[in-house]
C-alpha atoms as a PDB file:
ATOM      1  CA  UNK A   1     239.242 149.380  72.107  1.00  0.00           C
ATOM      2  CA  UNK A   2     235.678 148.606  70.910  1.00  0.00           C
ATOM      3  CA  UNK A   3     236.217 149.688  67.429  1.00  0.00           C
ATOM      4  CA  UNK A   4     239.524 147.586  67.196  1.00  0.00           C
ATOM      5  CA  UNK A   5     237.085 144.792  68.972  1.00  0.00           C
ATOM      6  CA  UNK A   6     234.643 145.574  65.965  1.00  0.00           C
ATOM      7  CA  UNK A   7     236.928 145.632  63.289  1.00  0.00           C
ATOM      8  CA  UNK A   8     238.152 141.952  64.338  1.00  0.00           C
ATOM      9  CA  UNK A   9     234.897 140.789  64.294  1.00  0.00           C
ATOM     10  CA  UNK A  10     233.843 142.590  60.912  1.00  0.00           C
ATOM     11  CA  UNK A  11     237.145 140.450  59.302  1.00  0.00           C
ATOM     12  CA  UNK A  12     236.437 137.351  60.586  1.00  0.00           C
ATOM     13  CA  UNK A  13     233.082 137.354  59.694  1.00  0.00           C
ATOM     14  CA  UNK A  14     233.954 138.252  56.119  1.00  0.00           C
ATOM     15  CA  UNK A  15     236.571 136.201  56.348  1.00  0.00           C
ATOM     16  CA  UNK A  16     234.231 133.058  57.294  1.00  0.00           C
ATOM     17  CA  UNK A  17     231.661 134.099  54.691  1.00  0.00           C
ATOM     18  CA  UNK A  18     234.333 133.706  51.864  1.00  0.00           C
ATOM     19  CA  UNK A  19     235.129 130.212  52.772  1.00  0.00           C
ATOM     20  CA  UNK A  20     231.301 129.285  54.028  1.00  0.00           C
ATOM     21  CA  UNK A  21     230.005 126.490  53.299  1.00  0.00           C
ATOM     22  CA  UNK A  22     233.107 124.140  53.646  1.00  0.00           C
ATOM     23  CA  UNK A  23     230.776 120.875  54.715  1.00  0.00           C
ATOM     24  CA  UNK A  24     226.815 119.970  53.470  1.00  0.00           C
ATOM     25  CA  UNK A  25     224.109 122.507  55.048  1.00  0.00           C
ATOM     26  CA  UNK A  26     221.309 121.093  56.993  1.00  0.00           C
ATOM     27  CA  UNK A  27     217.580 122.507  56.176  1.00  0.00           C
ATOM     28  CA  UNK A  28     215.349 121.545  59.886  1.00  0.00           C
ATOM     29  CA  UNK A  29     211.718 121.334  58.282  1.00  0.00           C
ATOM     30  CA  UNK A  30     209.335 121.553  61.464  1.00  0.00           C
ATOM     31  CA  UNK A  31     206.683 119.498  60.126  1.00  0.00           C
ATOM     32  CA  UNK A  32     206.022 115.740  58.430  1.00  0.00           C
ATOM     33  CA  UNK A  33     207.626 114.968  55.211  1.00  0.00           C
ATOM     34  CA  UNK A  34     204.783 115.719  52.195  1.00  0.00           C
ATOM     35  CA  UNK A  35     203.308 118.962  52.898  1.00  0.00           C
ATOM     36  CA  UNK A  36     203.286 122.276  51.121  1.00  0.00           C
ATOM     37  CA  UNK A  37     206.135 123.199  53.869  1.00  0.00           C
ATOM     38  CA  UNK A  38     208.328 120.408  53.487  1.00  0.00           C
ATOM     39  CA  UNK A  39     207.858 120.583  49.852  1.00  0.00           C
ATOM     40  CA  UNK A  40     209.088 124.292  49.601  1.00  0.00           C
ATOM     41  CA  UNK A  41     212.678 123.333  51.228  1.00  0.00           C
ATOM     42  CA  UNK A  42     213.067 120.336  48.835  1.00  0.00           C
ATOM     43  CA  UNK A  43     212.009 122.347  45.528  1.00  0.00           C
ATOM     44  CA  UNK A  44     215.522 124.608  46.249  1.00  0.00           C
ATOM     45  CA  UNK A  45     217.791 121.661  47.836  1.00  0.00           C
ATOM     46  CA  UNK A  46     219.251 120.519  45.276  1.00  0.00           C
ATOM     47  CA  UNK A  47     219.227 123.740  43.062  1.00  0.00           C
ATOM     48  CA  UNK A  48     220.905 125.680  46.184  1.00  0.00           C
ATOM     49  CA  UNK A  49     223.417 122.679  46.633  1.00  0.00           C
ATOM     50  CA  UNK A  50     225.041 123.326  43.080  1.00  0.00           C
ATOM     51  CA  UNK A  51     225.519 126.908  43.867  1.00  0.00           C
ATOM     52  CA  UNK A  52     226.878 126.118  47.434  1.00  0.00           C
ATOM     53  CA  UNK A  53     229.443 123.598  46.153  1.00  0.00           C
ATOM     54  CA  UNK A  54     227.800 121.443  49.019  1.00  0.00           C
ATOM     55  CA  UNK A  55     224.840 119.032  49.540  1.00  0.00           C
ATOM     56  CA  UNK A  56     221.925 120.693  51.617  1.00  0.00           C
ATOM     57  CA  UNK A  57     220.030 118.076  53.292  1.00  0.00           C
ATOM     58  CA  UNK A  58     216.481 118.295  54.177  1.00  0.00           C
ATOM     59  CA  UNK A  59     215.560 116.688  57.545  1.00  0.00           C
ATOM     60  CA  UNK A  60     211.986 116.744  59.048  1.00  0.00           C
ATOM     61  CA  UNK A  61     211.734 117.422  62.960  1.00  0.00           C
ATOM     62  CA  UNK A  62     208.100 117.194  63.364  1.00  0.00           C
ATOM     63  CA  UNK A  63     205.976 118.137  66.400  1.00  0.00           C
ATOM     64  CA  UNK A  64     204.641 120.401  68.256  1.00  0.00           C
ATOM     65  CA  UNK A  65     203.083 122.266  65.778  1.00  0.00           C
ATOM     66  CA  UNK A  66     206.808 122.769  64.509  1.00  0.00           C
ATOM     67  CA  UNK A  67     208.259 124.108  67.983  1.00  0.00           C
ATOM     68  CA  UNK A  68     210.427 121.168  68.226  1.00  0.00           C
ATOM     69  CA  UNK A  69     212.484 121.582  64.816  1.00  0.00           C
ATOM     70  CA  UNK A  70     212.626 125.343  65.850  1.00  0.00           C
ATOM     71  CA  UNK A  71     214.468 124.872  68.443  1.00  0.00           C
ATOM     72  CA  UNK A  72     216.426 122.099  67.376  1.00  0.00           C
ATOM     73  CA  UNK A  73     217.787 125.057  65.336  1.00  0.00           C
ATOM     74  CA  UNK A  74     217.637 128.153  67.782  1.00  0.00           C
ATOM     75  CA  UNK A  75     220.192 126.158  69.723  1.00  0.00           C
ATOM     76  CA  UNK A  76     222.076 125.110  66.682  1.00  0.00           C
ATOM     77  CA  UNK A  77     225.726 126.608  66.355  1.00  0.00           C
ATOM     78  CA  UNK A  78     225.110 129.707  64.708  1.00  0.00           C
ATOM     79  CA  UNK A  79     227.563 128.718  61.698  1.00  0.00           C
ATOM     80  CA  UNK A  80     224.830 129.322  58.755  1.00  0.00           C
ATOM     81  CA  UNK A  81     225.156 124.895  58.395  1.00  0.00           C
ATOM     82  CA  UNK A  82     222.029 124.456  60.204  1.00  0.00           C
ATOM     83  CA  UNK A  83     218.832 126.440  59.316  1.00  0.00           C
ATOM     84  CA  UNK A  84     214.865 126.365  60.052  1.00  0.00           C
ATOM     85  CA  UNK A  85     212.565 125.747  57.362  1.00  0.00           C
ATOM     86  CA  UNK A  86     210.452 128.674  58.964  1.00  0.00           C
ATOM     87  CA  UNK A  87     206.362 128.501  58.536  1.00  0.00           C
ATOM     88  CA  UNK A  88     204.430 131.601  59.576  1.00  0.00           C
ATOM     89  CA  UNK A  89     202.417 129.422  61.713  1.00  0.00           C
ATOM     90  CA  UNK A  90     205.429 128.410  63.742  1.00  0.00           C
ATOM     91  CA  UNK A  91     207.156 131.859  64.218  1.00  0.00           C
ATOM     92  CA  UNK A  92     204.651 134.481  64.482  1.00  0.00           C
ATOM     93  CA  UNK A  93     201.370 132.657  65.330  1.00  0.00           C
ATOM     94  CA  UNK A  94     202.833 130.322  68.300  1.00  0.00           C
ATOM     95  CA  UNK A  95     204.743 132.585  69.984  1.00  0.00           C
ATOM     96  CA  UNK A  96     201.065 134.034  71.254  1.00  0.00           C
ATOM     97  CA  UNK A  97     199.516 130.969  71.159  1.00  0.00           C
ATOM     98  CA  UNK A  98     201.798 128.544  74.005  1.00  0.00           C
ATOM     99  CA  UNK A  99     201.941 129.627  77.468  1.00  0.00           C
ATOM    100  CA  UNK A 100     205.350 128.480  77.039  1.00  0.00           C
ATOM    101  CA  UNK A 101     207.415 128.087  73.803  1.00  0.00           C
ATOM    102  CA  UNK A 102     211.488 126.883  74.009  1.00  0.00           C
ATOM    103  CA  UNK A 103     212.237 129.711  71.798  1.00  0.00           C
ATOM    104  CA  UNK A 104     212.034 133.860  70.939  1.00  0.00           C
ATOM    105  CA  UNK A 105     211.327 134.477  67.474  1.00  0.00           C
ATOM    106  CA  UNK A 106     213.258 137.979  67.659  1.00  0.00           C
ATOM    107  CA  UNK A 107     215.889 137.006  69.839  1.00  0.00           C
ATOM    108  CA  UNK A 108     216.690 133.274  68.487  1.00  0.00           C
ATOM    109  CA  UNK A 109     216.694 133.695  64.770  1.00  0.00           C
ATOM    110  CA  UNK A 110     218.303 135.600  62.144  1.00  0.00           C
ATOM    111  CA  UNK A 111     216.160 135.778  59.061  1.00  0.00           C
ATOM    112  CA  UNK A 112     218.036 134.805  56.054  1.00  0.00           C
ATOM    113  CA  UNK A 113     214.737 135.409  53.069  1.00  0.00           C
ATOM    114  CA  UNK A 114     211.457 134.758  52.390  1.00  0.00           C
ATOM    115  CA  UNK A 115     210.729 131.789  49.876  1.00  0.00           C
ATOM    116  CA  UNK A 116     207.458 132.717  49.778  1.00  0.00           C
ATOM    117  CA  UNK A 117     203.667 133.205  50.006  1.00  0.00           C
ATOM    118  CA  UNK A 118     200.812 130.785  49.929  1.00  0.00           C
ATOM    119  CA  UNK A 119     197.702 131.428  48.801  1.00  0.00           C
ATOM    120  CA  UNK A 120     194.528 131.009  51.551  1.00  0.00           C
ATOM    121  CA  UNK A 121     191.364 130.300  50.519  1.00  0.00           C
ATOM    122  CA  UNK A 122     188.192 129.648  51.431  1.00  0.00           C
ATOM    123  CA  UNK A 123     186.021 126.675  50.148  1.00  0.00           C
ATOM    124  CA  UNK A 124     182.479 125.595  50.914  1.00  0.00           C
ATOM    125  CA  UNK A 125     180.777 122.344  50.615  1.00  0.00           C
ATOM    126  CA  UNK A 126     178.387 123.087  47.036  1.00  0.00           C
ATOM    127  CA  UNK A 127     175.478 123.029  49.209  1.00  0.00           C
ATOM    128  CA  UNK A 128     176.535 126.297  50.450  1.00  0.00           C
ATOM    129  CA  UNK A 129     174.078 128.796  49.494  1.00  0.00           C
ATOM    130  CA  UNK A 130     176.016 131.271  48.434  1.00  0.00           C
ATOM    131  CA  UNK A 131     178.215 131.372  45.095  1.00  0.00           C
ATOM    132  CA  UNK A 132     180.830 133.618  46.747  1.00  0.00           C
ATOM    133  CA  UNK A 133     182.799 135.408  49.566  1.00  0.00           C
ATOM    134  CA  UNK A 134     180.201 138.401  48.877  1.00  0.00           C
ATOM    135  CA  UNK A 135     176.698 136.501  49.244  1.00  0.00           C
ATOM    136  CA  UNK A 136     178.285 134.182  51.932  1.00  0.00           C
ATOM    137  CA  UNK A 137     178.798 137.187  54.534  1.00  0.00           C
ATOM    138  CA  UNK A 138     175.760 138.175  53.730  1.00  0.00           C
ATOM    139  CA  UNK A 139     174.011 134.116  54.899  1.00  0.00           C
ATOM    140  CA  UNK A 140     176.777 134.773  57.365  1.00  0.00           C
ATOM    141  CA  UNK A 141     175.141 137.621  59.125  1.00  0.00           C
ATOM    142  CA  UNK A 142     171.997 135.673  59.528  1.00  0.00           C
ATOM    143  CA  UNK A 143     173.306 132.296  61.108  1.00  0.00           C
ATOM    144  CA  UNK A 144     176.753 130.525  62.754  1.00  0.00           C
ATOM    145  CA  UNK A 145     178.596 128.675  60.641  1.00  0.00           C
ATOM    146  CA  UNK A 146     181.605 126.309  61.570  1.00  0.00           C
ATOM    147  CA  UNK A 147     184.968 126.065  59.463  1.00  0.00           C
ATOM    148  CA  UNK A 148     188.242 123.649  59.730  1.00  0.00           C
ATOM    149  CA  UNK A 149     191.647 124.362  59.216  1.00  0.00           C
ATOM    150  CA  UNK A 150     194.642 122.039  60.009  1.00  0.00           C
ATOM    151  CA  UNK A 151     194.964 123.053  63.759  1.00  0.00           C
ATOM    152  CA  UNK A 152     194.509 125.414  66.528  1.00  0.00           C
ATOM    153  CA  UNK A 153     197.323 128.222  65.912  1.00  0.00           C
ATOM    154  CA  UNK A 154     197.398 127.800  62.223  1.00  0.00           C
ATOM    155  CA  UNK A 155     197.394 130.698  59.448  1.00  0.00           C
ATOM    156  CA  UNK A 156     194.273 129.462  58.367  1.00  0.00           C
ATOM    157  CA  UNK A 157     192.573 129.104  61.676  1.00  0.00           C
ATOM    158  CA  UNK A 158     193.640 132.742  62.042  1.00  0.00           C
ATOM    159  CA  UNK A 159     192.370 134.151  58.928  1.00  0.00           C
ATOM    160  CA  UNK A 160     188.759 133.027  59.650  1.00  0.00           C
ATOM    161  CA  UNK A 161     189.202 134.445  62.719  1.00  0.00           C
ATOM    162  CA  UNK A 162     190.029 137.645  61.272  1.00  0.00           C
ATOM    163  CA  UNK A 163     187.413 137.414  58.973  1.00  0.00           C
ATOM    164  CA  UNK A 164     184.687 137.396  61.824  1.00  0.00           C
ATOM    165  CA  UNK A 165     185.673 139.990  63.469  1.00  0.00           C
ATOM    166  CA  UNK A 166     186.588 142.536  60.534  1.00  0.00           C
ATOM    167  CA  UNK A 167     182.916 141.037  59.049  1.00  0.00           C
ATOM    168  CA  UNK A 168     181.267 140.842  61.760  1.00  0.00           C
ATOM    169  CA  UNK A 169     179.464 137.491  61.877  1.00  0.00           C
ATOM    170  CA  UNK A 170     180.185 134.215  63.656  1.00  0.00           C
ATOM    171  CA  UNK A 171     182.389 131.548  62.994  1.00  0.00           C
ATOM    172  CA  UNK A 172     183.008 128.080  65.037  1.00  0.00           C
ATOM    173  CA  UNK A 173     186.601 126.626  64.190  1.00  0.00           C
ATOM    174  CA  UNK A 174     187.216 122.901  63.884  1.00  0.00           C
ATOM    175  CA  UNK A 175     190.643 122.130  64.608  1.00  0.00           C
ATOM    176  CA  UNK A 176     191.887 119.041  62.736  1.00  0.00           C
ATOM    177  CA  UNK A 177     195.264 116.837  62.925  1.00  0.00           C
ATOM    178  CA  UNK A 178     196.186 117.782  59.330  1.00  0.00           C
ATOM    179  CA  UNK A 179     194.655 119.394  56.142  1.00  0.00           C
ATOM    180  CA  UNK A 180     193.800 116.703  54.190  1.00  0.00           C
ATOM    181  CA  UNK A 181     191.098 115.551  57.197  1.00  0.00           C
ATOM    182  CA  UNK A 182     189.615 119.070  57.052  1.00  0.00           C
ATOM    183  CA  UNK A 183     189.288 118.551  53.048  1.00  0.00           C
ATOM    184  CA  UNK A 184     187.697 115.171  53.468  1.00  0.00           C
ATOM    185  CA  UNK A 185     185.066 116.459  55.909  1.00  0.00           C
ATOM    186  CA  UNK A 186     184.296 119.143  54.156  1.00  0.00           C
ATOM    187  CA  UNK A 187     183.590 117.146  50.675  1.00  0.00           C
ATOM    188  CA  UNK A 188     181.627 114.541  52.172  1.00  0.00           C
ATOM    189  CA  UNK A 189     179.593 117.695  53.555  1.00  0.00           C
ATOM    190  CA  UNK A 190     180.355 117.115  57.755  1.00  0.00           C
ATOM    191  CA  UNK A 191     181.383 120.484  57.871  1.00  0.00           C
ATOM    192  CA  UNK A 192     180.607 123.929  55.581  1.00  0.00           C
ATOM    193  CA  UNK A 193     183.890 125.783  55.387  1.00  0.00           C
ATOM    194  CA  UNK A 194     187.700 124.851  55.109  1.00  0.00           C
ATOM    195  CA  UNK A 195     190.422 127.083  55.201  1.00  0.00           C
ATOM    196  CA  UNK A 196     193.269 126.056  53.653  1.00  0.00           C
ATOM    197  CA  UNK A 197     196.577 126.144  51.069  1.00  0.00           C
ATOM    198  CA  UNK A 198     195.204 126.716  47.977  1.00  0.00           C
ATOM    199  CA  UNK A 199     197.459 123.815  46.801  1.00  0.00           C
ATOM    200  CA  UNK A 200     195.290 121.479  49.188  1.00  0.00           C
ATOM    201  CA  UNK A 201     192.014 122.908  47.443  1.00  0.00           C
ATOM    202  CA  UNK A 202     192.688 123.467  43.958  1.00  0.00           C
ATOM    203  CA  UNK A 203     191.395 119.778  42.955  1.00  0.00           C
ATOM    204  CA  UNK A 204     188.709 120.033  44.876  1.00  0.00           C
ATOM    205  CA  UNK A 205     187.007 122.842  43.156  1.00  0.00           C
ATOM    206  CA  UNK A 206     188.274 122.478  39.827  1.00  0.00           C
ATOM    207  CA  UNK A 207     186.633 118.731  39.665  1.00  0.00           C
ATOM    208  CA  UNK A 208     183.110 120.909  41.327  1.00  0.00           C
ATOM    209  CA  UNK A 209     182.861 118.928  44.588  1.00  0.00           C
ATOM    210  CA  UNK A 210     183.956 122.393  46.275  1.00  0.00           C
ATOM    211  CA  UNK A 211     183.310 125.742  46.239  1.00  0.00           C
ATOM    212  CA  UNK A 212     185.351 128.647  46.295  1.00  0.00           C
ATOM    213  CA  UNK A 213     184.228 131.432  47.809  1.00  0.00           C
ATOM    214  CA  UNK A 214     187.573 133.322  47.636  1.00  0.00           C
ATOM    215  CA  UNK A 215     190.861 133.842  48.115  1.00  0.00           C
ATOM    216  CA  UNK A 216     192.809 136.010  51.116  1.00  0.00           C
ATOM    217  CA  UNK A 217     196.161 137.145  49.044  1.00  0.00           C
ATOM    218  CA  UNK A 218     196.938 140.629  47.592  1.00  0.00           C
ATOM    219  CA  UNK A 219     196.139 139.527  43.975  1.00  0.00           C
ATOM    220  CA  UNK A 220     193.998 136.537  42.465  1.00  0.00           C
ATOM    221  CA  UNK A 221     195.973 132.786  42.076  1.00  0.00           C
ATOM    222  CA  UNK A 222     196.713 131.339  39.034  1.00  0.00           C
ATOM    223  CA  UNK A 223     196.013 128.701  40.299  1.00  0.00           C
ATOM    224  CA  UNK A 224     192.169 129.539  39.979  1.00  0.00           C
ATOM    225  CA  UNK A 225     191.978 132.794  38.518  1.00  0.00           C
ATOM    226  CA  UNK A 226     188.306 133.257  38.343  1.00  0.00           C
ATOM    227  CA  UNK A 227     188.023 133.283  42.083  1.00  0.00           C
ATOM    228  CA  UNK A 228     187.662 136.820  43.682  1.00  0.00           C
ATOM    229  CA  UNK A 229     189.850 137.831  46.181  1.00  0.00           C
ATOM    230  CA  UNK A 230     188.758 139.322  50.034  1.00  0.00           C
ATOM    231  CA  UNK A 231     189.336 142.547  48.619  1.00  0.00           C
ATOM    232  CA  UNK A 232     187.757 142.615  45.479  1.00  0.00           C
ATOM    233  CA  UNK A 233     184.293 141.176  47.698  1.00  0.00           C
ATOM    234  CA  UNK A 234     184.364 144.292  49.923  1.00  0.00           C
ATOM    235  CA  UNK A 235     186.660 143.556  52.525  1.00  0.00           C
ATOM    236  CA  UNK A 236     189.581 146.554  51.988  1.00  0.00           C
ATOM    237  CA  UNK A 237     192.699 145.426  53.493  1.00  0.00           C
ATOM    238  CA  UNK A 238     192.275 141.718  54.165  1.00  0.00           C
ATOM    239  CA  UNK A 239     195.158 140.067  53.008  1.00  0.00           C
ATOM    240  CA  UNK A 240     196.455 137.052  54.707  1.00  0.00           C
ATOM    241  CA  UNK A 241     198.983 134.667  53.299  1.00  0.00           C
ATOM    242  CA  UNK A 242     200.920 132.130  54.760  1.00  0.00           C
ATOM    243  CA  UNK A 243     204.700 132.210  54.079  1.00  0.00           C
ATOM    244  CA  UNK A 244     207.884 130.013  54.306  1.00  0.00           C
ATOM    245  CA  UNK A 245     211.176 131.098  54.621  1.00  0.00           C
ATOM    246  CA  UNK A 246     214.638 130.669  55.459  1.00  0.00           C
ATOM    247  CA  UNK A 247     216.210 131.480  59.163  1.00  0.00           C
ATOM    248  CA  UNK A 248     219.228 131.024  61.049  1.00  0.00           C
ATOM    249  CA  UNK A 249     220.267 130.830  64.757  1.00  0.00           C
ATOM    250  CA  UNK A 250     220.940 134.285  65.957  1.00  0.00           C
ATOM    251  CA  UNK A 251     224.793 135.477  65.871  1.00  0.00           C
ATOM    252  CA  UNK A 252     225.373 133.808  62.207  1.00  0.00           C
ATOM    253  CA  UNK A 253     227.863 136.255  60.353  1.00  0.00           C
ATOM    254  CA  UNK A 254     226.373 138.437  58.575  1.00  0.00           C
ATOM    255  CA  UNK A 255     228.114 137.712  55.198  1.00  0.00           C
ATOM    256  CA  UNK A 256     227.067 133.739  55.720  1.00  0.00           C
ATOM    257  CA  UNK A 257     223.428 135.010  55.706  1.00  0.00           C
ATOM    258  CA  UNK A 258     224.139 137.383  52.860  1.00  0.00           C
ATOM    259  CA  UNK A 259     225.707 134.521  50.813  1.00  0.00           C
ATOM    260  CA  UNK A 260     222.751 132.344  51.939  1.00  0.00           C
ATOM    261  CA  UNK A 261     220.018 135.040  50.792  1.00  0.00           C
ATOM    262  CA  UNK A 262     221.685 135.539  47.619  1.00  0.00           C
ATOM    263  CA  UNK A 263     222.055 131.556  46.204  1.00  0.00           C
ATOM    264  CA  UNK A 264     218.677 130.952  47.371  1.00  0.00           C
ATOM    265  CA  UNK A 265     217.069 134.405  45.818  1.00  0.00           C
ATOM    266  CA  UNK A 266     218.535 132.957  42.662  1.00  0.00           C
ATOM    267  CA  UNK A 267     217.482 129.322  42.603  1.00  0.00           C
ATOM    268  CA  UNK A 268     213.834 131.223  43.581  1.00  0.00           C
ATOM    269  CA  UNK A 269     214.388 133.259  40.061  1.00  0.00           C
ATOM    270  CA  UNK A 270     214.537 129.843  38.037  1.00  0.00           C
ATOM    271  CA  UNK A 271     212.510 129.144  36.028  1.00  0.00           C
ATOM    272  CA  UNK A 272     212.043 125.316  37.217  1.00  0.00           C
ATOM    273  CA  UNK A 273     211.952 126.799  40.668  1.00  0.00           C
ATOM    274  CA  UNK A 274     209.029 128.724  39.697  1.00  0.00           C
ATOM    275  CA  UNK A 275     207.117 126.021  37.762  1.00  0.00           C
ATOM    276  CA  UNK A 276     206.700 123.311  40.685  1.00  0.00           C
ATOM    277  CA  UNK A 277     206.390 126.198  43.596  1.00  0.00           C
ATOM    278  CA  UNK A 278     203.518 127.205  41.426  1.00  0.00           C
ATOM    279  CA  UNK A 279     201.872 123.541  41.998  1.00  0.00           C
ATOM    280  CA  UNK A 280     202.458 124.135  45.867  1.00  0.00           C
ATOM    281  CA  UNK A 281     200.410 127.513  45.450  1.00  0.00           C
ATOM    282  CA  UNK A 282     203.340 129.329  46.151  1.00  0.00           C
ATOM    283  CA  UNK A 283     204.643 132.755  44.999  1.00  0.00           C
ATOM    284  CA  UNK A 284     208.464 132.932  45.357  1.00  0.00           C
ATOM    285  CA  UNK A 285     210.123 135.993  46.896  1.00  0.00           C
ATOM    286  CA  UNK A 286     213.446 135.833  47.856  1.00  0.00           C
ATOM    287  CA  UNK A 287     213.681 139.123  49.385  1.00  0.00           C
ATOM    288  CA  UNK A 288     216.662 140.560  51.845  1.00  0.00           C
ATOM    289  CA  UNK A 289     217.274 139.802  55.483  1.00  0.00           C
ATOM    290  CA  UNK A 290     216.349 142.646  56.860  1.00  0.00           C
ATOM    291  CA  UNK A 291     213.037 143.049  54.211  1.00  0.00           C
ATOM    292  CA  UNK A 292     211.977 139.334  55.747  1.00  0.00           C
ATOM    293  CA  UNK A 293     212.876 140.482  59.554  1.00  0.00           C
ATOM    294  CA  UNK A 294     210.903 143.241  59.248  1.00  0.00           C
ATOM    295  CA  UNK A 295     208.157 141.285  58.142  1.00  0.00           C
ATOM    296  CA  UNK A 296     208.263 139.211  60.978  1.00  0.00           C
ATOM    297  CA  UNK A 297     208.127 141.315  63.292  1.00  0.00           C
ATOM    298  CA  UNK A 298     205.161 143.341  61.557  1.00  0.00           C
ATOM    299  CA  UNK A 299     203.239 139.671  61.829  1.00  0.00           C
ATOM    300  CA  UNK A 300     204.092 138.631  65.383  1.00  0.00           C
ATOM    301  CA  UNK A 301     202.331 142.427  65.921  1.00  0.00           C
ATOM    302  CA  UNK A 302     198.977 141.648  63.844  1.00  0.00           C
ATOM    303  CA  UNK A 303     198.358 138.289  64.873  1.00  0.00           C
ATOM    304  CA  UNK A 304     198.928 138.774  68.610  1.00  0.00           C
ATOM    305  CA  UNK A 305     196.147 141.290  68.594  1.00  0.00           C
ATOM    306  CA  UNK A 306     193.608 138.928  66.608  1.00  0.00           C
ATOM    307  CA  UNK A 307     194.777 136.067  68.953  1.00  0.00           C
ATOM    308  CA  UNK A 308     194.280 138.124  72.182  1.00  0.00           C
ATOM    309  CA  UNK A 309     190.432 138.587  70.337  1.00  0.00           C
ATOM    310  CA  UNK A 310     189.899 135.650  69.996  1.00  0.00           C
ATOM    311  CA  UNK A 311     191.259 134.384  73.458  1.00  0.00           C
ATOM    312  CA  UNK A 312     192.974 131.378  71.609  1.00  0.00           C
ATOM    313  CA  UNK A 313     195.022 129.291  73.933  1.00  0.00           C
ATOM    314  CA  UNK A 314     197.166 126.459  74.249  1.00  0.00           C
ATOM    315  CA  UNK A 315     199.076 125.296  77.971  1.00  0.00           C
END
C-alpha cells in the first residue's frame, strides 16, 4: 500500500512539474526595494520569466529584519508560484537571534539554489593607523575599537564578531537602521570600522575617503583586487560571505524545484546576468537543491555557536 501511495505521488508530482508554471511566479523579497538583496531577485526576473513562459514578479515584504516576507512564504501554498528571496541574514542568522521567530528554516523551506555570494569587507576611516587587515590586528590587540554594520543579526555584524574572537582582540558593534548610515558615519570619521557589502564600499575606497583593510571571501573581489583577503593576512579559515538564494515552502514537488533550479542556474550562466551581479558584488552560483540545503544547514550550525559567544539577543 505505501509504495502504490508513493508511486501516486511520484506521478503527480512529475506530472505537475511538466505543466508548472501555468500562471506568473511571485519572488517575496524580505527587505526594502534598492538593496543588494532586492537587486539580486530583479537582475534574474525578467531573464527567468522568458524561460518560464510566465511573468515572475518581484514584491518587497519588508520588516522584521526580513521575518515577515519569510513567512509570508513559509505559509504560502507550496505550488513552486510563490518563493522567498532568501538572505543569509534572515535564514541562518535569525533563527538564533529571536526568542521567537514565525518560522523553521529546516522544516518551512525547500531550497531551490543559491544565486550567490557577496563579498564582506572591512573598511576603516583613513585615519586608521594601519594600512591593512594585518597591521590593524596588530593596533587591535593594544586598544577597543567599535565597528557598524546594518543591524544587530546581520552577516556583517557576525563576521566582526567572529573576527574577535578567532583574533583575539575587542570589538564594540554599532548597530545601524541600514548600510548606507553605517557608510556615512564612518566617512565623516564618527566611527572607525564598517562592515559591509562590498557593493556598498567599493566607491568609497576607490575615490580614497576609505580604507580597506580586507576582504572575508575565499578569493580576492574584482571588484578591488588589490585588497588582501582574511586569509592571505594570517587568519586560516576565515571566510564569511553573505549569500542570496532561492527557497520554496516545504512540500513543493520535487520536479517544480528541479525545473526552478535549472531556469534560474541558466539565467545565472548569462553573460548579462553576470555583468550587473558583478556591480552588486555578487558571485553567481546556481548550484543544486540539495548542494544549497546542505549549506544551510552547515550555516545555521556555525553561526549559532558564534552567536551563543557573543550572547547576541533580540526578544
Amino acid at each position: 500500500m505505501r509504495v502504490i501511495a508513493f508511486l501516486i505521488l511520484l506521478v503527480s508530482s512529475t506530472a505537475f512539474g511538466q505543466t508548472f508554471p501555468s500562471k506568473p511566479v511571485r519572488i517575496i523579497v524580505p527587505f526594502s526595494p534598492g538593496g543588494v538583496a532586492d537587486s539580486s531577485a530583479r537582475v534574474i526576473s525578467e531573464r527567468l520569466a522568458a524561460r518560464l513562459g510566465q511573468s515572475v514578479v518581484v514584491e518587497n515584504r519588508p520588516g522584521a529584519s526580513g521575518n515577515i516576507g519569510a513567512h509570508a512564504v513559509a505559509t504560502a501554498a507550496p505550488d513552486g508560484y510563490t518563493l522567498l528571496l532568501g538572505f543569509d541574514g534572515t535564514m541562518v542568522v535569525n533563527p538564533h537571534v529571536y526568542a521567537k521567530l514565525p518560522f523553521d528554516t529546516l522544516r518551512d523551506f525547500a531550497a531551490v539554489t543559491k544565486l550567490g555570494d557577496a563579498t564582506l569587507i572591512l573598511v576603516a576611516h583613513p585615519s586608521m593607523p594601519a594600512k591593512d587587515l594585518r597591521e590593524f590586528l596588530a593596533v587591535a590587540k593594544t586598544r577597543n575599537f567599535s565597528y557598524g554594520t546594518a543591524g544587530t543579526g546581520s552577516t556583517p555584524h557576525l563576521a566582526g564578531e567572529l573576527l574577535a574572537q578567532r583574533s583575539g582582540i575587542s570589538l564594540t558593534h554599532v548597530p545601524y537602521k541600514g548600510g548606507g548610515q553605517a557608510m556615512g558615519d564612518v566617512v565623516g570619521g564618527q566611527i572607525p570600522l564598517v562592515f559591509t557589502a562590498i557593493a556598498t564600499a567599493q566607491q568609497f575606497v576607490k575615490s580614497g575617503k576609505l580604507k580597506a583593510l580586507g576582504v572575508s571571501s575565499a578569493r580576492r573581489s574584482s571588484s578591488l583586487p588589490e585588497v588582501a583577503t582574511f586569509v592571505e593576512s594570517g587568519l586560516d579559515g576565515f571566510v564569511v560571505d553573505s549569500w542570496v538564494g532561492i527557497l520554496a515552502p516545504v512540500k513543493t514537488p520535487p520536479a517544480v524545484t528541479e525545473r526552478l533550479q535549472k531556469d534560474i542556474a541558466a539565467v545565472l550562466g548569462e553573460p548579462e546576468t553576470r555583468e550587473r551581479y558583478a556591480t552588486l558584488g555578487i558571485e553567481p552560483v546556481g548550484n543544486s537543491p540539495a548542494q544549497f540545503g546542505e549549506q544551510i544547514r552547515a550555516d545555521l550550525e556555525r553561526w549559532e555557536k558564534v552567536v551563543r559567544q557573543a550572547g547576541i539577543r533580540i526578544e
